[in-house]
C-alpha atoms as a PDB file:
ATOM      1  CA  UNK A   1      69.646-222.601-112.187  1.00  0.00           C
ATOM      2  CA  UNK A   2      69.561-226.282-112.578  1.00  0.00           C
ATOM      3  CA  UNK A   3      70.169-229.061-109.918  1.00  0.00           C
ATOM      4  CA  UNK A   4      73.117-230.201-111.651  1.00  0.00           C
ATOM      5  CA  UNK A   5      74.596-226.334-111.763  1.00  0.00           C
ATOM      6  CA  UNK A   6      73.082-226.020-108.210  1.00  0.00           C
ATOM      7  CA  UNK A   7      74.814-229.178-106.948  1.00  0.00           C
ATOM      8  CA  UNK A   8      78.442-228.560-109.056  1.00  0.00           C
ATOM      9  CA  UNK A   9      78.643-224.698-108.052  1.00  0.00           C
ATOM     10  CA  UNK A  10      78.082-225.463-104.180  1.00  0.00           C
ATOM     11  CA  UNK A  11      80.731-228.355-104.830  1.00  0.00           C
ATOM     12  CA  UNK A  12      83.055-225.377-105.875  1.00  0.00           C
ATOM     13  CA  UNK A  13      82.095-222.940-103.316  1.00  0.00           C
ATOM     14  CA  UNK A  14      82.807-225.409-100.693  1.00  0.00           C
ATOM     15  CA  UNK A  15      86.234-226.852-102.185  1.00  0.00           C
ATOM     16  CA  UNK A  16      87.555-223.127-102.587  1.00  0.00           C
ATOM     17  CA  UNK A  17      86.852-222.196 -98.953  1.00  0.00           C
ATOM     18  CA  UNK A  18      87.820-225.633 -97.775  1.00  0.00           C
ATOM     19  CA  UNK A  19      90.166-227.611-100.044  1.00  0.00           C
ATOM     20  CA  UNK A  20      89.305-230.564-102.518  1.00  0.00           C
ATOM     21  CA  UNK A  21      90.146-233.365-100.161  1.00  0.00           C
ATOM     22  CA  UNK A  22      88.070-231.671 -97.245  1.00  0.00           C
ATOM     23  CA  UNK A  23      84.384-231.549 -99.516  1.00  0.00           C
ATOM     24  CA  UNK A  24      81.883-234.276 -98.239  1.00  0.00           C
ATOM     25  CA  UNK A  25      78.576-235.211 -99.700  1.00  0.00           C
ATOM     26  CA  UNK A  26      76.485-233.883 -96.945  1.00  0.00           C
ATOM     27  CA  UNK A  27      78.398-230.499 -97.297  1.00  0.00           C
ATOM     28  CA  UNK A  28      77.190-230.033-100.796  1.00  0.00           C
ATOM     29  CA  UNK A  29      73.865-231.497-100.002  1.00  0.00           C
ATOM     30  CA  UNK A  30      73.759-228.328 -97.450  1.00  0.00           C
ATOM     31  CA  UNK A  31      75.227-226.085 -99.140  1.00  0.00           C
ATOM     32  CA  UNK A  32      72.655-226.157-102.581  1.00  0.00           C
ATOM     33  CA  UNK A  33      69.911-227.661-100.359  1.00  0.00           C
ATOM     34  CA  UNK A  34      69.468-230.417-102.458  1.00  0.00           C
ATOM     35  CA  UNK A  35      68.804-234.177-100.490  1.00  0.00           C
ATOM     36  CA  UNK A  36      72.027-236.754-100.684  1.00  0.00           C
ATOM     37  CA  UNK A  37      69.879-239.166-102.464  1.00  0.00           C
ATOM     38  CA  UNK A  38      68.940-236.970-105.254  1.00  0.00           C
ATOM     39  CA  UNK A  39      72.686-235.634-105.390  1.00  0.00           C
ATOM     40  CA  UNK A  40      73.497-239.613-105.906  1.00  0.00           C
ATOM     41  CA  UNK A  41      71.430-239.669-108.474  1.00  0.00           C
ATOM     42  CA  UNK A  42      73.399-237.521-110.867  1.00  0.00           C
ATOM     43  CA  UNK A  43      76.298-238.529-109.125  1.00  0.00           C
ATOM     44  CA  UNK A  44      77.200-242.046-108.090  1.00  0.00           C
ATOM     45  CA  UNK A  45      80.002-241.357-105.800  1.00  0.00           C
ATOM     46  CA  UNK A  46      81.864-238.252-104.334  1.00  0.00           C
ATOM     47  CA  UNK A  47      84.989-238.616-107.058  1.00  0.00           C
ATOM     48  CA  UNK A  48      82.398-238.392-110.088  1.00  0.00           C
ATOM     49  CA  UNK A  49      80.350-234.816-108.931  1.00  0.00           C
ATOM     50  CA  UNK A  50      84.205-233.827-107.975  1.00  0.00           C
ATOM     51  CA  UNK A  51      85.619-234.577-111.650  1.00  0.00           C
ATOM     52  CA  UNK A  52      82.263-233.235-112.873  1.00  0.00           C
ATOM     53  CA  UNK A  53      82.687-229.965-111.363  1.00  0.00           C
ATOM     54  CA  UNK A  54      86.623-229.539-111.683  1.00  0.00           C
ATOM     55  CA  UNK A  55      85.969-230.068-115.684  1.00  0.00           C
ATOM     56  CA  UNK A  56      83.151-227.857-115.955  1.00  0.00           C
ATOM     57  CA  UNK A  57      84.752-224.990-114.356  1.00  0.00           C
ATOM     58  CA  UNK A  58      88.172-225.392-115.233  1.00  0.00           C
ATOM     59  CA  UNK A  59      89.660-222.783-116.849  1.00  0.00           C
ATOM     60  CA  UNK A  60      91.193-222.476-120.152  1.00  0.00           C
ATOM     61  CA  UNK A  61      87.853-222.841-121.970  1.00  0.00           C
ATOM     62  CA  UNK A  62      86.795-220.850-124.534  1.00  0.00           C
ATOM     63  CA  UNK A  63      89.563-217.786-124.286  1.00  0.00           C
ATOM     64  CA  UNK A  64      89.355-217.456-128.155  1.00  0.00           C
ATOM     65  CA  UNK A  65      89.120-213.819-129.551  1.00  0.00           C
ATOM     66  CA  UNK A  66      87.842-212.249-132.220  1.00  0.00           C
ATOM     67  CA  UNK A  67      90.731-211.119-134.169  1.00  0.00           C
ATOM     68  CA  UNK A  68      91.206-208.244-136.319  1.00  0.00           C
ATOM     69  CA  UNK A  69      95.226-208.985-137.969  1.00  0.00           C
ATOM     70  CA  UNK A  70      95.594-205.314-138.852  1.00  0.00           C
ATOM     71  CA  UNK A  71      96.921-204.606-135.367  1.00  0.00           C
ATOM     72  CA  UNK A  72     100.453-205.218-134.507  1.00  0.00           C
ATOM     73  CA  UNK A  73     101.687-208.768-133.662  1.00  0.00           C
ATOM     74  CA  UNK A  74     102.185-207.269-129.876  1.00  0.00           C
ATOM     75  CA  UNK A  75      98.827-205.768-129.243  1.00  0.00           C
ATOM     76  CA  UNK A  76      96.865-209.237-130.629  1.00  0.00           C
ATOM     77  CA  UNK A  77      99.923-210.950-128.517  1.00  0.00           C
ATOM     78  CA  UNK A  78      98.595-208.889-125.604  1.00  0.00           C
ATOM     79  CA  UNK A  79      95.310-209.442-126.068  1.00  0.00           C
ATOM     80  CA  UNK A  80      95.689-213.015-125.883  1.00  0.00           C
ATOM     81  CA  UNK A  81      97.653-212.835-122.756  1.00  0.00           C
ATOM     82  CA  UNK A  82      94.994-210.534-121.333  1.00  0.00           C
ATOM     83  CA  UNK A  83      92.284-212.845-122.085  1.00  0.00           C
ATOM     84  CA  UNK A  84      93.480-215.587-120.499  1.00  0.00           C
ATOM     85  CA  UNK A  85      94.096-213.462-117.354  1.00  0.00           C
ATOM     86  CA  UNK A  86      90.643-212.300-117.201  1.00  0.00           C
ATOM     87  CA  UNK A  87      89.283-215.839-117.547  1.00  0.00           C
ATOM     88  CA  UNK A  88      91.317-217.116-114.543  1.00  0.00           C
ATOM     89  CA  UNK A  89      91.283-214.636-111.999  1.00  0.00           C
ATOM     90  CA  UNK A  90      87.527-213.908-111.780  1.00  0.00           C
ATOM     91  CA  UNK A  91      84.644-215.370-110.491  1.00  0.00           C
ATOM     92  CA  UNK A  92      84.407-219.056-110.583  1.00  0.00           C
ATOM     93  CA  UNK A  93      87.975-219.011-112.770  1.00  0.00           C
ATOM     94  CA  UNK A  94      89.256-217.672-110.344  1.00  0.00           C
ATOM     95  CA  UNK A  95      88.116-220.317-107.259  1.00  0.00           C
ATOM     96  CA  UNK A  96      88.314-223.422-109.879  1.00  0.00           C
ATOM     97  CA  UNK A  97      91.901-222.201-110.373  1.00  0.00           C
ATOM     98  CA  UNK A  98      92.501-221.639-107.130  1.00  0.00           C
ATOM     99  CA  UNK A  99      91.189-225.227-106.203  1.00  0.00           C
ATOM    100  CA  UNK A 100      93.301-226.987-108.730  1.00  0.00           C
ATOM    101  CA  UNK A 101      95.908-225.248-108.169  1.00  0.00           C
ATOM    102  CA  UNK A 102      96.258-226.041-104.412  1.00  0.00           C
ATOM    103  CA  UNK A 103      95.067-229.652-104.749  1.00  0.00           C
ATOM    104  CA  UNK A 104      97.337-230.967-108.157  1.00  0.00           C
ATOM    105  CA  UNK A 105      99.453-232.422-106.139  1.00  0.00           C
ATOM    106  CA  UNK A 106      97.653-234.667-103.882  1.00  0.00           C
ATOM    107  CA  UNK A 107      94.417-235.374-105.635  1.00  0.00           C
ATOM    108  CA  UNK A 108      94.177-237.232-108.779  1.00  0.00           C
ATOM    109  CA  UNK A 109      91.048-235.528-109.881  1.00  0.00           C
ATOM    110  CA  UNK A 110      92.905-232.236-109.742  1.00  0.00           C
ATOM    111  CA  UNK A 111      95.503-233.213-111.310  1.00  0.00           C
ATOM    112  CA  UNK A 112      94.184-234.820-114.395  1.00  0.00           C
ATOM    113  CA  UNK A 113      92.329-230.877-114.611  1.00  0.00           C
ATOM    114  CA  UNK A 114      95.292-229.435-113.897  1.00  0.00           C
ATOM    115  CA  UNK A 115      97.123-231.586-116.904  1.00  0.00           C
ATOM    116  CA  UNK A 116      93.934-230.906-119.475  1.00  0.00           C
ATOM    117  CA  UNK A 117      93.894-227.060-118.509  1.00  0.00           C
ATOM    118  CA  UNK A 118      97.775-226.619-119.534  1.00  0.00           C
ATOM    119  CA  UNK A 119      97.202-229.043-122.961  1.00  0.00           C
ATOM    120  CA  UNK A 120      93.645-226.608-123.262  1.00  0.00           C
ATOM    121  CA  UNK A 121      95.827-223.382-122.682  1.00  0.00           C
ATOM    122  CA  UNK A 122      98.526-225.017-124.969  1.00  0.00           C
ATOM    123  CA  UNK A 123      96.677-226.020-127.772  1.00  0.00           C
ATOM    124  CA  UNK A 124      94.386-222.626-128.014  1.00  0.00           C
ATOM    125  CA  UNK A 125      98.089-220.925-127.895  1.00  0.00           C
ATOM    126  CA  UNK A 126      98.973-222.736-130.806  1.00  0.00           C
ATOM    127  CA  UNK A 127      95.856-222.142-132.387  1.00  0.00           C
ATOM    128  CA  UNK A 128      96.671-218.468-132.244  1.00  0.00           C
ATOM    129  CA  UNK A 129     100.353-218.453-133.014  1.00  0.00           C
ATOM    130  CA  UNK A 130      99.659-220.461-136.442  1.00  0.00           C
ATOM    131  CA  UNK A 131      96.621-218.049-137.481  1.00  0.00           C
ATOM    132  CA  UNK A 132      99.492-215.202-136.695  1.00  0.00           C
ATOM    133  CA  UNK A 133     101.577-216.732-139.062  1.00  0.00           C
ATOM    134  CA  UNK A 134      98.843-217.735-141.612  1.00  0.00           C
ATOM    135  CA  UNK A 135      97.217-213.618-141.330  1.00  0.00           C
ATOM    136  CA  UNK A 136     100.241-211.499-140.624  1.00  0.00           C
ATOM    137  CA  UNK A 137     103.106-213.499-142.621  1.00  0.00           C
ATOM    138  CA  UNK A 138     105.019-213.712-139.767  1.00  0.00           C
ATOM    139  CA  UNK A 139     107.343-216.607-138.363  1.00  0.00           C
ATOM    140  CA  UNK A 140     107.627-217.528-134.893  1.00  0.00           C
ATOM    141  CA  UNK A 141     111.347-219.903-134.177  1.00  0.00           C
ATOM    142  CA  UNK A 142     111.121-222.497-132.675  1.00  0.00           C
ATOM    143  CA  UNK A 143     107.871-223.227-133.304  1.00  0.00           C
ATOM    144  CA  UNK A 144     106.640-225.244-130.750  1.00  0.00           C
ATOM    145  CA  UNK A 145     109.252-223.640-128.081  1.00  0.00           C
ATOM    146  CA  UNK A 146     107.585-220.354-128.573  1.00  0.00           C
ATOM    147  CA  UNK A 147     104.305-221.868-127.804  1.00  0.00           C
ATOM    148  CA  UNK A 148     105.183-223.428-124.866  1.00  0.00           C
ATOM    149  CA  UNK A 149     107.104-220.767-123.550  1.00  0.00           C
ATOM    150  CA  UNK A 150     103.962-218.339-124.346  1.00  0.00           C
ATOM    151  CA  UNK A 151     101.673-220.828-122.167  1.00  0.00           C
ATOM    152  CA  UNK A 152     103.944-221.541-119.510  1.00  0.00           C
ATOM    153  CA  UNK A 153     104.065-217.467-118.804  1.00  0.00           C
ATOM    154  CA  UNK A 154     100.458-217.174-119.332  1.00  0.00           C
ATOM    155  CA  UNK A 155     100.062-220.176-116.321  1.00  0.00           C
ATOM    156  CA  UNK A 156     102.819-218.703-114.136  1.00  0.00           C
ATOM    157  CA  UNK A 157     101.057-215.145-114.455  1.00  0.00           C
ATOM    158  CA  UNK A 158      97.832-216.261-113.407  1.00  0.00           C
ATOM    159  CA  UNK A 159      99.620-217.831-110.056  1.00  0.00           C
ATOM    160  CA  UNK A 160     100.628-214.722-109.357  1.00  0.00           C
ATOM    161  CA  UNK A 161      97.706-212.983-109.944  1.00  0.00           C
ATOM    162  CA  UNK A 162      96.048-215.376-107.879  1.00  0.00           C
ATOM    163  CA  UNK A 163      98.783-215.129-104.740  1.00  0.00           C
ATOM    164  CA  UNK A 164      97.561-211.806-104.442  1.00  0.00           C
ATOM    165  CA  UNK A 165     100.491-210.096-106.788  1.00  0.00           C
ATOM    166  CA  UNK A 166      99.780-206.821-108.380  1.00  0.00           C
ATOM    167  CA  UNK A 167     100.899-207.092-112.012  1.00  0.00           C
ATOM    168  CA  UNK A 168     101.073-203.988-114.118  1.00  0.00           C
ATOM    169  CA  UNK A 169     100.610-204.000-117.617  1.00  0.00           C
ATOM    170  CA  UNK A 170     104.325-202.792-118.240  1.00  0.00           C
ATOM    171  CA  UNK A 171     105.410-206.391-116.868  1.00  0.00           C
ATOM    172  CA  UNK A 172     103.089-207.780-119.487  1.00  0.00           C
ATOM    173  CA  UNK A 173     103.934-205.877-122.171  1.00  0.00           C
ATOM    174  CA  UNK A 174     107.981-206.488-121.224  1.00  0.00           C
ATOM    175  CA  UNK A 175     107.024-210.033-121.317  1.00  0.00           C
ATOM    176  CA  UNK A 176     105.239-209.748-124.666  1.00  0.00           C
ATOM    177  CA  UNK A 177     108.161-207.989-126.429  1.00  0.00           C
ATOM    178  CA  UNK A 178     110.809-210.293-125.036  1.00  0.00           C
ATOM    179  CA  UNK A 179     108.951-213.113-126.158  1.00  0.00           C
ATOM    180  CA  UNK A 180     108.660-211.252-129.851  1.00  0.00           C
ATOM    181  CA  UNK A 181     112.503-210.122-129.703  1.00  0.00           C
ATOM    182  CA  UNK A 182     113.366-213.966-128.908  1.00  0.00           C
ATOM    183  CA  UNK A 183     110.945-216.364-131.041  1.00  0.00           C
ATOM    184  CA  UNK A 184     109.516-213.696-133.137  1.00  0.00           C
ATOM    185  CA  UNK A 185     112.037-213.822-136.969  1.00  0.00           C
ATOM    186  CA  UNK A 186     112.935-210.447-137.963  1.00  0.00           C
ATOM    187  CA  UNK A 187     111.858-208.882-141.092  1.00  0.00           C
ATOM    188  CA  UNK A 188     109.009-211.737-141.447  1.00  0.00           C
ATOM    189  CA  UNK A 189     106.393-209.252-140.266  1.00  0.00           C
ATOM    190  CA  UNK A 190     104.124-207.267-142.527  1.00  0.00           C
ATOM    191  CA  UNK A 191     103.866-203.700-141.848  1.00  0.00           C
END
């Protein structure tokens, strides 16, 4: 692992047990056993290794799938949903989320994440949504209301994944075909 990795993943490990607010410099420095000074030199203040490590592990990133449009609009809508869900509530998702999501409010750093990972989650959302329209000739009204409302669910899901919440897949699938029966057109869908 590099020292940057080294430095930003003990930066993460320490904020999740602790809190954002609560991580010093010479609590990284002992946690990754790395020297201040050389820590300073990739990072010029606490606030920059912070932002550094908030954006490289927030989550959101990269939840694109490879999409085969023969299935029904559901099971890709599913998919999507399921995705996202992975992403967030494992591993270093799972503490990144966990860090933004109980420091937002009070820490500008986390809140500028927290901002970027809903526009991220938003955007890739979108993304899919349009391709499903482009692929499967179908028509999702309102547009952008459908999107949002998608993301939204996707974000509030993961909070309650995260709160300890068992969610079954029923709840995900009566979330996926409300969301088709309300934004989803009828008779728009290929067969």
């Amino acid at each position: 692992m590099d020292t940057k990795t080294k430095i930003l993943r003990s930066a993460l490990n320490a904020a999740s047990e602790t809190g954002l607010e609560a991580v010093t410099m010479d609590e990284i420095a002992k946690r990754s056993e790395i020297r201040k000074p050389s820590i300073y030199h990739y990072y010029r203040h606490r606030e920059s290794l912070l932002r550094a490590m908030l954006e490289k592990y927030a989550p959101g990133r990269d939840f694109a799938l490879s999409i085969d449009f023969r299935r029904p609009t559901e099971e890709l809508l599913l998919e999507l949903l399921g995705g996202y869900v992975e992403q967030c509530a494992k591993g270093e998702g799972r503490k990144i989320f966990r860090v933004i999501e109980g420091s937002h409010l009070y820490s500008e750093d986390a809140a500028k994440v927290y901002a970027a990972e809903g526009e991220r989650r938003l955007k890739a959302i979108t993304a899919f949504l349009k391709k499903l329209e482009e692929r499967k000739v179908v028509v999702f009204s309102p547009f952008e209301t459908a999107c949002r409302f998608y993301s939204d669910f996707a974000h509030a899901l993961i909070v309650r994944v995260l709160s300890g919440e068992k969610i079954g897949k029923s709840e995900a699938e009566g979330f996926v075909s409300a969301f088709c029966r309300a934004f989803l057109e009828k008779g728009k869908e290929r067969k």
